[in-house]
PDB file of N, CA and C in Angstrom:
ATOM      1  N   UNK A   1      56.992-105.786 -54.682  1.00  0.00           N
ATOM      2  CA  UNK A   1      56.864-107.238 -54.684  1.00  0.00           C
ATOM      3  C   UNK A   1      58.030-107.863 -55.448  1.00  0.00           C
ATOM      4  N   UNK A   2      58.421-109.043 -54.646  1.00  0.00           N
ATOM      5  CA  UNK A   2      59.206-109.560 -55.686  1.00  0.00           C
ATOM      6  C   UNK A   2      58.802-110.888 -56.891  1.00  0.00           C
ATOM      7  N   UNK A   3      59.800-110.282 -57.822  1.00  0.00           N
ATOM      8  CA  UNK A   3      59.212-110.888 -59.400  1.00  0.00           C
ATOM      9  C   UNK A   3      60.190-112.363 -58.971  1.00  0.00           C
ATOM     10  N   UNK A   4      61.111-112.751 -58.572  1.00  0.00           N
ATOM     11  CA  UNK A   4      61.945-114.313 -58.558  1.00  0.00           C
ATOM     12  C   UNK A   4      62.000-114.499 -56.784  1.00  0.00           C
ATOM     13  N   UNK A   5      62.210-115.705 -56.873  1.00  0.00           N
ATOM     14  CA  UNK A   5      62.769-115.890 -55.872  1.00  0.00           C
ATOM     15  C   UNK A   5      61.825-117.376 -54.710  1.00  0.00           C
ATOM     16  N   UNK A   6      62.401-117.782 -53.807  1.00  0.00           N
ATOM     17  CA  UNK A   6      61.687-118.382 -53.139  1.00  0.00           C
ATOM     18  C   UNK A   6      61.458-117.922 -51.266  1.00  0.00           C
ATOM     19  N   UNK A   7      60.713-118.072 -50.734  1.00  0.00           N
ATOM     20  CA  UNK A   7      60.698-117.387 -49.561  1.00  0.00           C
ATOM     21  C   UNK A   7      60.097-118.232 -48.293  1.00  0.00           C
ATOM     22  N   UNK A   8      60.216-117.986 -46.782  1.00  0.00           N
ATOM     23  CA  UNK A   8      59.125-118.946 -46.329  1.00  0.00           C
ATOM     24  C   UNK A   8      58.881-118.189 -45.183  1.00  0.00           C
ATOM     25  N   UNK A   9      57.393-118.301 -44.569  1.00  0.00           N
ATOM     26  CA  UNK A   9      56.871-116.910 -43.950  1.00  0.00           C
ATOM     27  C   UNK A   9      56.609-117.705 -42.204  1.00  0.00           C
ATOM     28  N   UNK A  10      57.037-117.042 -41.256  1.00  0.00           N
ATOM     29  CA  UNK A  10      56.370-118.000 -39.948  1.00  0.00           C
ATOM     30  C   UNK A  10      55.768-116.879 -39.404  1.00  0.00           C
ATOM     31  N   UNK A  11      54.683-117.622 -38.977  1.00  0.00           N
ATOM     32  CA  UNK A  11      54.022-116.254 -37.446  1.00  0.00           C
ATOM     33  C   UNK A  11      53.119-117.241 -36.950  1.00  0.00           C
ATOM     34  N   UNK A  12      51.475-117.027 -36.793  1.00  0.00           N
ATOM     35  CA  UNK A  12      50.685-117.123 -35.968  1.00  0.00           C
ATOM     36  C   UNK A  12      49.144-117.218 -36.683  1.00  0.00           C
ATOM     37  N   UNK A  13      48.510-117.679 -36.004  1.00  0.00           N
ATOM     38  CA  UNK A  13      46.748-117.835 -36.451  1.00  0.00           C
ATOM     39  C   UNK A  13      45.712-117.996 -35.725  1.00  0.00           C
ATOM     40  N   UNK A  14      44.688-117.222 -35.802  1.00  0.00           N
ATOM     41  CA  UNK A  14      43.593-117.593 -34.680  1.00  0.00           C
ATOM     42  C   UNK A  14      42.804-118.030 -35.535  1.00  0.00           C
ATOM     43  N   UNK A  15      41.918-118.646 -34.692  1.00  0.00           N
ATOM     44  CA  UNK A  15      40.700-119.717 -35.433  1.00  0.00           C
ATOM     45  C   UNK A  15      39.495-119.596 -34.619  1.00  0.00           C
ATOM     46  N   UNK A  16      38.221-119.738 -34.781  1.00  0.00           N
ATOM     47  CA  UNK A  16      37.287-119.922 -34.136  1.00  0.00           C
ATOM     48  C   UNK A  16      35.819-120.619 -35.159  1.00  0.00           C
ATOM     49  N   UNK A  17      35.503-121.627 -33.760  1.00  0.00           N
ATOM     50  CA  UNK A  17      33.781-122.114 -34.090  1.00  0.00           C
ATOM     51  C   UNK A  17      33.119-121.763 -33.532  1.00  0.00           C
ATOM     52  N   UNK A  18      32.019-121.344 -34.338  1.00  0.00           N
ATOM     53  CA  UNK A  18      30.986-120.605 -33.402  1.00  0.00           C
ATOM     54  C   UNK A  18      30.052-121.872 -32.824  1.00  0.00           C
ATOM     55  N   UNK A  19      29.888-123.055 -33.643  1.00  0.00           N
ATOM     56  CA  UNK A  19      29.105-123.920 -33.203  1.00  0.00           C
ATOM     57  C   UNK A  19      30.082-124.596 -31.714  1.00  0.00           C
ATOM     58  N   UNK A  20      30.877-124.686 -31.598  1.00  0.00           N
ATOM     59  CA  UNK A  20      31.859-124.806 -30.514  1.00  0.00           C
ATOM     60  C   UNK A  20      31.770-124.078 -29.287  1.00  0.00           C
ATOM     61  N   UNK A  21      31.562-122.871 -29.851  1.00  0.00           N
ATOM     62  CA  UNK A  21      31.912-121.472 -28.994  1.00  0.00           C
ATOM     63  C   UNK A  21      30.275-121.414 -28.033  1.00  0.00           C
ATOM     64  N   UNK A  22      28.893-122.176 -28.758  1.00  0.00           N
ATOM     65  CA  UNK A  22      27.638-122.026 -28.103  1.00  0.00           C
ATOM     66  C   UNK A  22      27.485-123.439 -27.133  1.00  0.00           C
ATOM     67  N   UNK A  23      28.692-123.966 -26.984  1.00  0.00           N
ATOM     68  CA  UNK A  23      28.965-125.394 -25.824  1.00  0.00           C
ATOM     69  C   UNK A  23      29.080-125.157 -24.405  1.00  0.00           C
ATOM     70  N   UNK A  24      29.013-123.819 -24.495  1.00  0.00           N
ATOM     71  CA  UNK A  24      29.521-123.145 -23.115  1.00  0.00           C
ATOM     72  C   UNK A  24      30.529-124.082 -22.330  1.00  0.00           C
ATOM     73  N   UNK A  25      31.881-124.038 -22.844  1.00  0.00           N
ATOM     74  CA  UNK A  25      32.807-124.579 -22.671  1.00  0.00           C
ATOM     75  C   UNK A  25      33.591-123.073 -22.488  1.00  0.00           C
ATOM     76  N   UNK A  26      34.289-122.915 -21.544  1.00  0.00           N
ATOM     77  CA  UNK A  26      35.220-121.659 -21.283  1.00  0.00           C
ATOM     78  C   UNK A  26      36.675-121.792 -22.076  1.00  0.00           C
ATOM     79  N   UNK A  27      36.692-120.589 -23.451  1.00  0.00           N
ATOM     80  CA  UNK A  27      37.080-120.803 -24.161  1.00  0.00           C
ATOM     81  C   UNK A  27      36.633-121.891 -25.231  1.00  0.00           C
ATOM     82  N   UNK A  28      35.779-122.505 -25.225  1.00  0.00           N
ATOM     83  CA  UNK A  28      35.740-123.579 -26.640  1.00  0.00           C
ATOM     84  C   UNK A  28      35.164-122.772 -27.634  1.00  0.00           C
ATOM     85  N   UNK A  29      35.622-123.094 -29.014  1.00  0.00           N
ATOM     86  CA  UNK A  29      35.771-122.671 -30.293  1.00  0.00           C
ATOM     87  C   UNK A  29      36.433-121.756 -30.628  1.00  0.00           C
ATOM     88  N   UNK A  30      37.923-121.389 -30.074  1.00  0.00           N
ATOM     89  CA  UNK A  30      38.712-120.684 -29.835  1.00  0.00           C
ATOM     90  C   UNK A  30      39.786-121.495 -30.246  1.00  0.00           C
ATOM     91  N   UNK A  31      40.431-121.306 -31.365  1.00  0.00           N
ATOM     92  CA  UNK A  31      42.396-121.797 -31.395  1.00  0.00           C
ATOM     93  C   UNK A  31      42.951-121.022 -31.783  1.00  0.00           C
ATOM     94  N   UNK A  32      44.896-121.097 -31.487  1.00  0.00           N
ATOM     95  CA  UNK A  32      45.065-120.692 -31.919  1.00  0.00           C
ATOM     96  C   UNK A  32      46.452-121.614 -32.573  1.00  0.00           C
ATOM     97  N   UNK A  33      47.860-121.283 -33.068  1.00  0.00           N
ATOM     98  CA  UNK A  33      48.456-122.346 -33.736  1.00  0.00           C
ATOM     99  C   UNK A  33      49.666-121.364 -34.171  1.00  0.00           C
ATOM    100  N   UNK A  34      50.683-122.117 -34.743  1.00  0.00           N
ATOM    101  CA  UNK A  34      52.003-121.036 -35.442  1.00  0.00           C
ATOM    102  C   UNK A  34      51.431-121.671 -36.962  1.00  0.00           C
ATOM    103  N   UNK A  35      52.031-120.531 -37.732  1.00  0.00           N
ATOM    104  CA  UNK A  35      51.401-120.963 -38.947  1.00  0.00           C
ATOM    105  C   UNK A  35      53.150-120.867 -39.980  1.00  0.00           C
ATOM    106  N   UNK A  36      52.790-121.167 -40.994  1.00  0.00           N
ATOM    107  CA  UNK A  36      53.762-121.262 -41.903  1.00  0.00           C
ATOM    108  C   UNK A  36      53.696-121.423 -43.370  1.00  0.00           C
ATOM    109  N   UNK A  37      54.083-120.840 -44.043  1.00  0.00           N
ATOM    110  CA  UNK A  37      53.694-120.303 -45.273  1.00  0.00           C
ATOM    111  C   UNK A  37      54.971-120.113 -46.345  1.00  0.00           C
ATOM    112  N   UNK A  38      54.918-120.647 -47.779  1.00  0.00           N
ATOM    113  CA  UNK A  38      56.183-120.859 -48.736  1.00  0.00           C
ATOM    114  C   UNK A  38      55.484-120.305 -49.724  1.00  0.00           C
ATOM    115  N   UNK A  39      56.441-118.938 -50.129  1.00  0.00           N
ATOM    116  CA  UNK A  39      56.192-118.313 -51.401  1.00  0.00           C
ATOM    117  C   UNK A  39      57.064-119.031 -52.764  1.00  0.00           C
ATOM    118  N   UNK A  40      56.421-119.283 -53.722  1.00  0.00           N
ATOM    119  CA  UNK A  40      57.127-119.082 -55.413  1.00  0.00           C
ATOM    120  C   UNK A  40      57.137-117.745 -55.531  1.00  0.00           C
ATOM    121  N   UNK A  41      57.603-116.672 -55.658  1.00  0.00           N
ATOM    122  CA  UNK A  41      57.121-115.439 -56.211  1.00  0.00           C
ATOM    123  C   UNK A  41      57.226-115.501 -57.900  1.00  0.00           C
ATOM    124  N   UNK A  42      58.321-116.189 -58.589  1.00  0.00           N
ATOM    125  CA  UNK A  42      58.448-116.403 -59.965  1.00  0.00           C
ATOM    126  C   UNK A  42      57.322-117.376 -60.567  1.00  0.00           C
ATOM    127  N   UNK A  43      56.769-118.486 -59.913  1.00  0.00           N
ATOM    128  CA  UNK A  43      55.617-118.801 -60.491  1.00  0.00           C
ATOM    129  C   UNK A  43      53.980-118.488 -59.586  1.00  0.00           C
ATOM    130  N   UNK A  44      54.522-117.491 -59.002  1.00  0.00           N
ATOM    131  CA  UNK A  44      53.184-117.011 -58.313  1.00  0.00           C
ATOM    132  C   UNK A  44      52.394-117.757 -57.607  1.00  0.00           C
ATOM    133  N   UNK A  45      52.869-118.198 -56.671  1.00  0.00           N
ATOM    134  CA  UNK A  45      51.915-119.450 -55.703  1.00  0.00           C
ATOM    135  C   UNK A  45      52.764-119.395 -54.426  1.00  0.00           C
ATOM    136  N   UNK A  46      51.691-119.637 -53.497  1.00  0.00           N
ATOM    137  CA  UNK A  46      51.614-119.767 -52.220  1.00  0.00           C
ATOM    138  C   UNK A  46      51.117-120.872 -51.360  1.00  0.00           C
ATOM    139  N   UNK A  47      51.625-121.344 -50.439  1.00  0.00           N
ATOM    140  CA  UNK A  47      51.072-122.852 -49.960  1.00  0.00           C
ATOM    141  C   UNK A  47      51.461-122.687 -48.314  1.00  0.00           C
ATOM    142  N   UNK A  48      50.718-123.066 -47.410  1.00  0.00           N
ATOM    143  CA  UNK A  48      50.562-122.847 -46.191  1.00  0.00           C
ATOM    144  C   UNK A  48      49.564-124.388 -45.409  1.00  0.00           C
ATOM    145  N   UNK A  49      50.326-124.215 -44.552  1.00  0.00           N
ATOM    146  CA  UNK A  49      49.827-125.114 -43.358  1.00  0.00           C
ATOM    147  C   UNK A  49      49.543-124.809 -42.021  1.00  0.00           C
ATOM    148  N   UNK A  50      48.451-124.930 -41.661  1.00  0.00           N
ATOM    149  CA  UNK A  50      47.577-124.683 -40.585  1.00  0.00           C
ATOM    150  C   UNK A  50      47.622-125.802 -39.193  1.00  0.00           C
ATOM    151  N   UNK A  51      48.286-126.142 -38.338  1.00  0.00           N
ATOM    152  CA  UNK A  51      48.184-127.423 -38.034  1.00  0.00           C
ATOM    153  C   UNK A  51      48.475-127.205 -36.313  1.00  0.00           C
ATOM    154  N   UNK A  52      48.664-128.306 -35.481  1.00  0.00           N
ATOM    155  CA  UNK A  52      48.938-128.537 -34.150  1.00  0.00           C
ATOM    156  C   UNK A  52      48.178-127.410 -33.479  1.00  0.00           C
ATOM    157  N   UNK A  53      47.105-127.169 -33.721  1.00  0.00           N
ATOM    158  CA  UNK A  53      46.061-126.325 -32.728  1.00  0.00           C
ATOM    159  C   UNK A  53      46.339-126.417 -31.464  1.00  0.00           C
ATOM    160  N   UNK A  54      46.182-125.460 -30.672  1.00  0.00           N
ATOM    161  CA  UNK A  54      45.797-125.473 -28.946  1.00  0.00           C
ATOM    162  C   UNK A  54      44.313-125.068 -29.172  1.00  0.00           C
ATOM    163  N   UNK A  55      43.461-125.646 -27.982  1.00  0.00           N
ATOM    164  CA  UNK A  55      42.297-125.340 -27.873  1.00  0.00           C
ATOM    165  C   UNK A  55      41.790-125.744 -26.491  1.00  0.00           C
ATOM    166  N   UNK A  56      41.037-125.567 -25.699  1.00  0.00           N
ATOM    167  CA  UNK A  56      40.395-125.706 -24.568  1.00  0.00           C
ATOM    168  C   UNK A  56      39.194-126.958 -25.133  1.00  0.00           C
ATOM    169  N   UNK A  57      39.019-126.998 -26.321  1.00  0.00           N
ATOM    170  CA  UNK A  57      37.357-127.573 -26.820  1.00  0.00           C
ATOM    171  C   UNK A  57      38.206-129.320 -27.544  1.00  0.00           C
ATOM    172  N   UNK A  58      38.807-128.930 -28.550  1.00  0.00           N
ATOM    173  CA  UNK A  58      38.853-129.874 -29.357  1.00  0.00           C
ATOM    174  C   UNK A  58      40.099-129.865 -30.551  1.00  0.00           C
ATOM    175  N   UNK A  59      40.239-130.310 -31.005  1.00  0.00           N
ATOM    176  CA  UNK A  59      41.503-130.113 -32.194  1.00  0.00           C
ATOM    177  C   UNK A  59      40.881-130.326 -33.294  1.00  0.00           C
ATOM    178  N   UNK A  60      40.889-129.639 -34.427  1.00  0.00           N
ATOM    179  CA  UNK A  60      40.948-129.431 -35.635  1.00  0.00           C
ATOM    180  C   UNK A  60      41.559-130.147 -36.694  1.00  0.00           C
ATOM    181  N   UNK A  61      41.369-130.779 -37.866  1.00  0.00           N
ATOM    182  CA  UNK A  61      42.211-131.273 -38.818  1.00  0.00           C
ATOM    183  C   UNK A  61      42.812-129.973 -39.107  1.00  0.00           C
ATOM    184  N   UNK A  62      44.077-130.206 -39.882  1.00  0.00           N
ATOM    185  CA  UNK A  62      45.093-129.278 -40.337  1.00  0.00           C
ATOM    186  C   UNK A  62      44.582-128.578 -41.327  1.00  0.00           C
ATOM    187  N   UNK A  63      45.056-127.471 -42.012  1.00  0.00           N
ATOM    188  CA  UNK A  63      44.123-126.046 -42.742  1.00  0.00           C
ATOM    189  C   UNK A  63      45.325-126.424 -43.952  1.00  0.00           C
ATOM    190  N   UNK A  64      45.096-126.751 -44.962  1.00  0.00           N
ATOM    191  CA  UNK A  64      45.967-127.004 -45.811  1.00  0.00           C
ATOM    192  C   UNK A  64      45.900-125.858 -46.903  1.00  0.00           C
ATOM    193  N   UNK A  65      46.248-124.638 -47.126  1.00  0.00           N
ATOM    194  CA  UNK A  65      46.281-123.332 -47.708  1.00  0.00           C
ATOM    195  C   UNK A  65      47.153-123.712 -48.797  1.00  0.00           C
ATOM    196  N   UNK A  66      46.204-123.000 -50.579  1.00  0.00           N
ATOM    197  CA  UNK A  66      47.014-123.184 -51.572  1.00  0.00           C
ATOM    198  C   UNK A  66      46.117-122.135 -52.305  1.00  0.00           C
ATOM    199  N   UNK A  67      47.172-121.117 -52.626  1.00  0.00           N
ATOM    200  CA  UNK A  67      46.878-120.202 -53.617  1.00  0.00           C
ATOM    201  C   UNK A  67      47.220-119.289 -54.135  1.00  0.00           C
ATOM    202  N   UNK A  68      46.712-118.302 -55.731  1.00  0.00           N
ATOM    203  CA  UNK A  68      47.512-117.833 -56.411  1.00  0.00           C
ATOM    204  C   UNK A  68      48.292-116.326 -55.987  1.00  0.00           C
ATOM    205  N   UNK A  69      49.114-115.851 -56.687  1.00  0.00           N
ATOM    206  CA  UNK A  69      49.310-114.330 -56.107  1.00  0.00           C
ATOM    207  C   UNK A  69      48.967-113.655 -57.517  1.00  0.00           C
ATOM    208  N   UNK A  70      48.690-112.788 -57.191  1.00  0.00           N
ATOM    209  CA  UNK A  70      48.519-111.723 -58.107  1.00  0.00           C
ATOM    210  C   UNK A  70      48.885-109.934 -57.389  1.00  0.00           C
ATOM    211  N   UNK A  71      49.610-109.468 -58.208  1.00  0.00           N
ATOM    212  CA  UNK A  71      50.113-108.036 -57.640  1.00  0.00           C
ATOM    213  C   UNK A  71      50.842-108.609 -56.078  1.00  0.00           C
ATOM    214  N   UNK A  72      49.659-107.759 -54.897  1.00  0.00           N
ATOM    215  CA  UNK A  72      50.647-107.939 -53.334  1.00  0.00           C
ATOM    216  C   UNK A  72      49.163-108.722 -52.556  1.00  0.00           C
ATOM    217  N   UNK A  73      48.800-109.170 -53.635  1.00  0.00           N
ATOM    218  CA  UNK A  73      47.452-110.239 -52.946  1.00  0.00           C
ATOM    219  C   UNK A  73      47.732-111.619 -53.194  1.00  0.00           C
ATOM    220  N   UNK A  74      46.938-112.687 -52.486  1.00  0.00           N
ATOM    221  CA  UNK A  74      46.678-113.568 -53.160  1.00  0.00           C
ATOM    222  C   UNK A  74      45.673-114.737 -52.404  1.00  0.00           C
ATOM    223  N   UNK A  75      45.191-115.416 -53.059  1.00  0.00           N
ATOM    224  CA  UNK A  75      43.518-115.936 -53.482  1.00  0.00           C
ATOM    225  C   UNK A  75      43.637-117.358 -53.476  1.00  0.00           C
ATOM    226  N   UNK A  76      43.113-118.197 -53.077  1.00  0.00           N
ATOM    227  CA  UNK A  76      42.757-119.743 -53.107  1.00  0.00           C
ATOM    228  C   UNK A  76      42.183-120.302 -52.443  1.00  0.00           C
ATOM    229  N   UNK A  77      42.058-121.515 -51.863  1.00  0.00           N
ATOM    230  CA  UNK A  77      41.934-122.383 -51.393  1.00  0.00           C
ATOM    231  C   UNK A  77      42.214-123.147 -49.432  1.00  0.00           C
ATOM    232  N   UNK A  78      41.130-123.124 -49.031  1.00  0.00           N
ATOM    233  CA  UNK A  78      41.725-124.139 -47.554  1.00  0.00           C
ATOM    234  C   UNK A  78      40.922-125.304 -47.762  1.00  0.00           C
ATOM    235  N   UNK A  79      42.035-126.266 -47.369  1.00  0.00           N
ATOM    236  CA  UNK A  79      41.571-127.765 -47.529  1.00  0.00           C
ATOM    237  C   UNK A  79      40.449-128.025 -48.651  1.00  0.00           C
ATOM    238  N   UNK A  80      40.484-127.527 -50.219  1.00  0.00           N
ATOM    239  CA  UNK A  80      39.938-128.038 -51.168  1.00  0.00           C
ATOM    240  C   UNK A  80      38.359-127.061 -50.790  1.00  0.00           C
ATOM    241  N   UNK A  81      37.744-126.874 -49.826  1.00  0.00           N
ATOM    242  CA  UNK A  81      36.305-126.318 -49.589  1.00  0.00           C
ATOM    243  C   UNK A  81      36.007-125.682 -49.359  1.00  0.00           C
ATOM    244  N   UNK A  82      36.954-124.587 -48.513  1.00  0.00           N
ATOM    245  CA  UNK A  82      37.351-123.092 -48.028  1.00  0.00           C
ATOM    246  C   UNK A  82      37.751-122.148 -48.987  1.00  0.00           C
ATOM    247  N   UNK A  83      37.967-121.561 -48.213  1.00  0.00           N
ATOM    248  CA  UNK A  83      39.105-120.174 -49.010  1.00  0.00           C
ATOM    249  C   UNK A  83      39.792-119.585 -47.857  1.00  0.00           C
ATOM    250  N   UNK A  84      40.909-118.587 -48.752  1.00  0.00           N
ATOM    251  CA  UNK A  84      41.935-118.024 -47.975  1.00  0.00           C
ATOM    252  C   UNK A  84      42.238-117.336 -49.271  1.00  0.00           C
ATOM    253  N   UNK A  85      42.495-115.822 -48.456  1.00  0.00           N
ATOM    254  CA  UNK A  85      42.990-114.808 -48.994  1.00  0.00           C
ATOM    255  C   UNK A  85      43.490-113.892 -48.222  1.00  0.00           C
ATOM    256  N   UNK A  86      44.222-112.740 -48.880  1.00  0.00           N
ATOM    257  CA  UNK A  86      45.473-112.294 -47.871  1.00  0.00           C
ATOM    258  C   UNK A  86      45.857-111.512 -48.620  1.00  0.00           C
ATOM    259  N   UNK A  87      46.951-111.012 -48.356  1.00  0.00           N
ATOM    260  CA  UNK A  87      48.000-109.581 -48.955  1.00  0.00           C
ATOM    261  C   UNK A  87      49.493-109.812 -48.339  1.00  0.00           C
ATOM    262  N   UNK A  88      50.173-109.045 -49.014  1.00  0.00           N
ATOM    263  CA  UNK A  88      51.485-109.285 -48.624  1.00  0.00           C
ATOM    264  C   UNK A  88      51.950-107.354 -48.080  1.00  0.00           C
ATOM    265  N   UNK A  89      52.906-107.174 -47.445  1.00  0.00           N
ATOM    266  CA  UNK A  89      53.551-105.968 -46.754  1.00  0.00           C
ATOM    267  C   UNK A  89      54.304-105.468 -46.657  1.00  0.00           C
ATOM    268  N   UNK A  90      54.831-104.696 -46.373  1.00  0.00           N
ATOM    269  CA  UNK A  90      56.094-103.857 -46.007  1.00  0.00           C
ATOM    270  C   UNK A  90      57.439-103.943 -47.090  1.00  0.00           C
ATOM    271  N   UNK A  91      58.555-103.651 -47.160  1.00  0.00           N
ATOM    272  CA  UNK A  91      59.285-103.540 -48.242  1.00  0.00           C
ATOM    273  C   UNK A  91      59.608-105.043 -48.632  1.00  0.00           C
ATOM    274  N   UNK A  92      59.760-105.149 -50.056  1.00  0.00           N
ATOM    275  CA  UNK A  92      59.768-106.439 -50.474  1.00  0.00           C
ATOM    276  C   UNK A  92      58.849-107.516 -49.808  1.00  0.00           C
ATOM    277  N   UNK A  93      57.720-107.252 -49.614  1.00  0.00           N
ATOM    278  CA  UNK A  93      56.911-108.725 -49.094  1.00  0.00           C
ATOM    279  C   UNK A  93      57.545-109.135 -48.101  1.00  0.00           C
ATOM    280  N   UNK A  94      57.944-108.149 -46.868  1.00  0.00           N
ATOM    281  CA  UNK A  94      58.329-108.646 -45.542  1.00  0.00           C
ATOM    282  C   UNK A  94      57.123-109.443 -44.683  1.00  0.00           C
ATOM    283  N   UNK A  95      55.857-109.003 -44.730  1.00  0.00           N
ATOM    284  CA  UNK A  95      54.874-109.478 -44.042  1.00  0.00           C
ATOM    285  C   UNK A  95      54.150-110.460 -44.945  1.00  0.00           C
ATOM    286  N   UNK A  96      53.233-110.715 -44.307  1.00  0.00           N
ATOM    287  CA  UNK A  96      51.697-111.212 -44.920  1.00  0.00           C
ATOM    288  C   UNK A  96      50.800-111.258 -44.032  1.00  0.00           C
ATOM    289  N   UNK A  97      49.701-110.984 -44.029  1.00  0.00           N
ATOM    290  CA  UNK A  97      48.649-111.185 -43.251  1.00  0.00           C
ATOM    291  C   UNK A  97      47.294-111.748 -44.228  1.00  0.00           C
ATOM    292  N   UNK A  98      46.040-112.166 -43.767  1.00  0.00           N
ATOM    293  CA  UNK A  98      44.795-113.073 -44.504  1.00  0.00           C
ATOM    294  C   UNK A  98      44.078-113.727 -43.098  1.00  0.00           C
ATOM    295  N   UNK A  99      42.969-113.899 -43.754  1.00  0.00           N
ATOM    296  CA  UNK A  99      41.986-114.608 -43.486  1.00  0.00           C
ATOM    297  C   UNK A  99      41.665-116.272 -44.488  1.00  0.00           C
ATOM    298  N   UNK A 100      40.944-116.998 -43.576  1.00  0.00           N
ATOM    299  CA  UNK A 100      40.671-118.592 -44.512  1.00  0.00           C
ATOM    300  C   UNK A 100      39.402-118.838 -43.588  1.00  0.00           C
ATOM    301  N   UNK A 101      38.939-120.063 -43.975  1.00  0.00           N
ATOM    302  CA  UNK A 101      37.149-120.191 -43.999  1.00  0.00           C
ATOM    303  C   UNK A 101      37.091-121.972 -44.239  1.00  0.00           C
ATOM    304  N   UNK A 102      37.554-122.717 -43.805  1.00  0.00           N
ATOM    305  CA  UNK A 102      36.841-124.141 -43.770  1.00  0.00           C
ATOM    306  C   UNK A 102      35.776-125.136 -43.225  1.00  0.00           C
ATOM    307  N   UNK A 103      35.001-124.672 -44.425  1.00  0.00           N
ATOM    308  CA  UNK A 103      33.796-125.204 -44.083  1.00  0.00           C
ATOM    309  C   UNK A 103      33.091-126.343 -43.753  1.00  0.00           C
ATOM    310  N   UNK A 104      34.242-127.105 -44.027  1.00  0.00           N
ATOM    311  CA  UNK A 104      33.993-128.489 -43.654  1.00  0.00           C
ATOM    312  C   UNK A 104      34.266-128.777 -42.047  1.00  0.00           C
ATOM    313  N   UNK A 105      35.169-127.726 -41.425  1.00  0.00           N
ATOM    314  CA  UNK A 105      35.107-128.224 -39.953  1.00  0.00           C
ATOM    315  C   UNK A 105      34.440-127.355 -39.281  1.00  0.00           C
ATOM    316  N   UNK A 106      34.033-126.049 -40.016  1.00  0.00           N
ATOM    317  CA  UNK A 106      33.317-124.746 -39.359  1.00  0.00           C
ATOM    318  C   UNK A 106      33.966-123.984 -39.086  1.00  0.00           C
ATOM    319  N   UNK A 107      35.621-123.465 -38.652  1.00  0.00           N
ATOM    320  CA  UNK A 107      36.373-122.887 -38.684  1.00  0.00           C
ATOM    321  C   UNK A 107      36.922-121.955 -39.703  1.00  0.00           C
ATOM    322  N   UNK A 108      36.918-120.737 -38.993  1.00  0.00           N
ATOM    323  CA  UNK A 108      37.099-119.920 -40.016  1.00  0.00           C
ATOM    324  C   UNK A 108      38.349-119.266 -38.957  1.00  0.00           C
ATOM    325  N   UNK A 109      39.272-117.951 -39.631  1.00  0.00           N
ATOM    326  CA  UNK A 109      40.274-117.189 -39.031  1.00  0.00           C
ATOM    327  C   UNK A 109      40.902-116.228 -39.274  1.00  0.00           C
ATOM    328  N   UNK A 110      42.554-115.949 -38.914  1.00  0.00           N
ATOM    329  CA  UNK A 110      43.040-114.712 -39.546  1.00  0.00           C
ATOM    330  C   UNK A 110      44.190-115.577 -39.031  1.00  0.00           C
ATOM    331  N   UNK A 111      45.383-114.746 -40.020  1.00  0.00           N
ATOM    332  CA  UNK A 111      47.070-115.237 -39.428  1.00  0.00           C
ATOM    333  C   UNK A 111      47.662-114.038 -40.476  1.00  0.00           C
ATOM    334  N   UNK A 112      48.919-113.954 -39.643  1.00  0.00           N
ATOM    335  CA  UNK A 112      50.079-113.363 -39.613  1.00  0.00           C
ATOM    336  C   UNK A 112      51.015-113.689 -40.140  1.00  0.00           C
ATOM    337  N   UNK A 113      52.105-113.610 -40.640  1.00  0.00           N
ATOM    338  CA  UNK A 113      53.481-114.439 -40.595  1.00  0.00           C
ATOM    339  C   UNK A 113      54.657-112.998 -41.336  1.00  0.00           C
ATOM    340  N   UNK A 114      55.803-113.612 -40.675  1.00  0.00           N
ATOM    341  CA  UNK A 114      56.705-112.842 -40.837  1.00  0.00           C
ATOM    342  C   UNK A 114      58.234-113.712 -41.935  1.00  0.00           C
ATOM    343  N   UNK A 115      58.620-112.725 -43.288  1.00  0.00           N
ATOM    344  CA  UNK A 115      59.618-113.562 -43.930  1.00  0.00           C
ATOM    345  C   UNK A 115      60.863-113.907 -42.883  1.00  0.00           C
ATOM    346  N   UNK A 116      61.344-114.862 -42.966  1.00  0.00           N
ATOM    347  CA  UNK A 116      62.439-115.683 -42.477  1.00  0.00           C
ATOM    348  C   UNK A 116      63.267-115.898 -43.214  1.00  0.00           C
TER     349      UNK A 116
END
């Protein structure tokens, strides 16, 4: 892991509602989105945005991700009511991958992203 530095991560995210998903709508409660993600590694924080959904059902407010690192993990926050947590990968924190949970729209997920 790295101890300085600043970084910024792009890839991908799926999302799903299950209350969506029982609309019998083909595909509804299904998104998915590019995601994007900015490391501090020197003050240990992470901040990510969730946003411009595709969906067959409906669009989503944006997933506003903020939280701490510790070791090659790290722990916080989606949109103030959720959570999101994750790990980081490959030599020097090339990857990241996690899951997040906002409960306020029912959406929960997983994403990817790759350093840039």
């Amino acid at each position: 892991m790295p101890k300085t530095g600043i970084a910024t991560y792009q890839g991908y995210v799926l999302g799903f509602n299950p209350v969506e998903a029982n609309l019998n709508i083909d595909g509804g409660g299904e998104y998915y989105d590019l995601s994007e993600f900015n490391v501090d590694f020197a003050n240990k924080q992470l901040t990510g945005t969730l946003d411009n959904w595709k969906s067959k059902s409906s669009k989503p407010n944006a997933i506003n991700i903020k939280a701490k690192i510790r070791a090659n993990t790290f722990q916080g926050t989606a949109n103030k009511t959720g959570y999101a947590e994750g790990k980081f990968y490959g030599p020097a924190a090339q990857n990241l991958a996690g899951a997040f949970e906002d409960k306020n729209q029912n959406l929960h997920g997983v994403f990817g992203a790759n350093k840039q």
